[in-house]
Protein backbone atom coordinates (compact mmCIF):
# COMPACT_ATOMS: atom_id res chain seq x y z
CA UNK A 1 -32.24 43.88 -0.10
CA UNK A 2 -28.76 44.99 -1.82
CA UNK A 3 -25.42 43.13 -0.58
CA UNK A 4 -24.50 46.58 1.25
CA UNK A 5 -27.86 46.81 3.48
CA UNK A 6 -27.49 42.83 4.31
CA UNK A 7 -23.83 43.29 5.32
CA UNK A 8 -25.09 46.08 7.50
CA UNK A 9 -28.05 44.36 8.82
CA UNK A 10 -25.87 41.40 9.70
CA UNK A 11 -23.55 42.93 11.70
CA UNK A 12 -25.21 45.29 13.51
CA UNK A 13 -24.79 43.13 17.23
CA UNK A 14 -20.66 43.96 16.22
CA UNK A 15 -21.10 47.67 15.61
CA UNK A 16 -23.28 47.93 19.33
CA UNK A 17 -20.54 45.73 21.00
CA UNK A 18 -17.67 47.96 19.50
CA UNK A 19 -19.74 51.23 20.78
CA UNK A 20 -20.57 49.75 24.10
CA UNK A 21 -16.57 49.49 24.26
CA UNK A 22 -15.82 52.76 23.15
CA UNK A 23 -17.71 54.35 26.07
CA UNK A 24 -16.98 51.68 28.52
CA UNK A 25 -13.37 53.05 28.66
CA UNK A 26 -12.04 55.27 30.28
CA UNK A 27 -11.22 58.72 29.30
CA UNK A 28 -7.68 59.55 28.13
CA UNK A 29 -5.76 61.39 30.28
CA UNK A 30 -4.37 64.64 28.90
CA UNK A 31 -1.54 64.92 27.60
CA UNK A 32 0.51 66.99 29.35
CA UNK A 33 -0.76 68.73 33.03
CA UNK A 34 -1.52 72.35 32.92
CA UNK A 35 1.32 73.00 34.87
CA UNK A 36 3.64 71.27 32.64
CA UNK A 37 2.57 73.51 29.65
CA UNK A 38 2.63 76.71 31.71
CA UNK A 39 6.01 76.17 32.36
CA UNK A 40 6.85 74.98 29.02
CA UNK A 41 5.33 78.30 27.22
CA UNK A 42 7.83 80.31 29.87
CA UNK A 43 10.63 78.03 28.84
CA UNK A 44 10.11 78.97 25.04
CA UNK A 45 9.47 82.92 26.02
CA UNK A 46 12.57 82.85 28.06
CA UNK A 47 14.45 81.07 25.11
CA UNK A 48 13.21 83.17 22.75
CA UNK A 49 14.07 86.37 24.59
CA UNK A 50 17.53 84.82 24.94
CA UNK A 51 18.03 84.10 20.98
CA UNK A 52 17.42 87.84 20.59
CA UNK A 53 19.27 89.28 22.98
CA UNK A 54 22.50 86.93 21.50
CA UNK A 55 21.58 88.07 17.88
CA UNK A 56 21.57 91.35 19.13
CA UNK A 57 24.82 91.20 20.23
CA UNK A 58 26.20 89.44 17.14
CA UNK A 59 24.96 92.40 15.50
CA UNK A 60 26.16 94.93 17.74
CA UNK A 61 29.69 93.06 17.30
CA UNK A 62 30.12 93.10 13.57
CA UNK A 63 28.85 96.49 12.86
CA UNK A 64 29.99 98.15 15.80
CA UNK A 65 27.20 100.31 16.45
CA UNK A 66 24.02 99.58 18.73
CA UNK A 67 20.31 100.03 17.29
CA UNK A 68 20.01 103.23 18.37
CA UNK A 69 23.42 104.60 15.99
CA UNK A 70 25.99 105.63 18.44
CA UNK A 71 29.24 103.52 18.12
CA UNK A 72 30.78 101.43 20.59
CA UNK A 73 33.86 100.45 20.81
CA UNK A 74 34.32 97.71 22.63
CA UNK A 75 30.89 95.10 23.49
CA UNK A 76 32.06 92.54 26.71
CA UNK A 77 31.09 89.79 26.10
């Protein structure tokens, strides 16, 4: 027998204990709830939409005119 299949045939009782541990315990919860994620998705749409409505703006600001080509002249802020 080589030194590798006597290590492995010695400690097989230690490799059935550490599996019979393994599904002895409970399952991990998940992460976050379902409802937590939802919301966090329509957090990051809501930011995003946000970002791009204030770049828009930015733009509109410096160049004066709005995507379409007509001039403004004067954005509120």
């Amino acid at each position: 027998m080589s030194v590798q299949a006597e290590l492995t045939h010695k400690h097989t009782g230690l490799k059935d204990l550490f599996y019979a541990l393994v599904r002895g315990r409970a399952p991990l919860p998940e992460t976050v709830p379902e409802s937590a994620r939802a919301r966090a998705d329509k957090q990051q749409q809501n930011l995003t939409r946000i970002r791009a409505e204030r770049d828009d703006r930015a733009m509109l600001r410096t160049c004066g005119s709005t995507p379409e080509g007509t001039r403004r002249a004067y954005l509120p802020e």
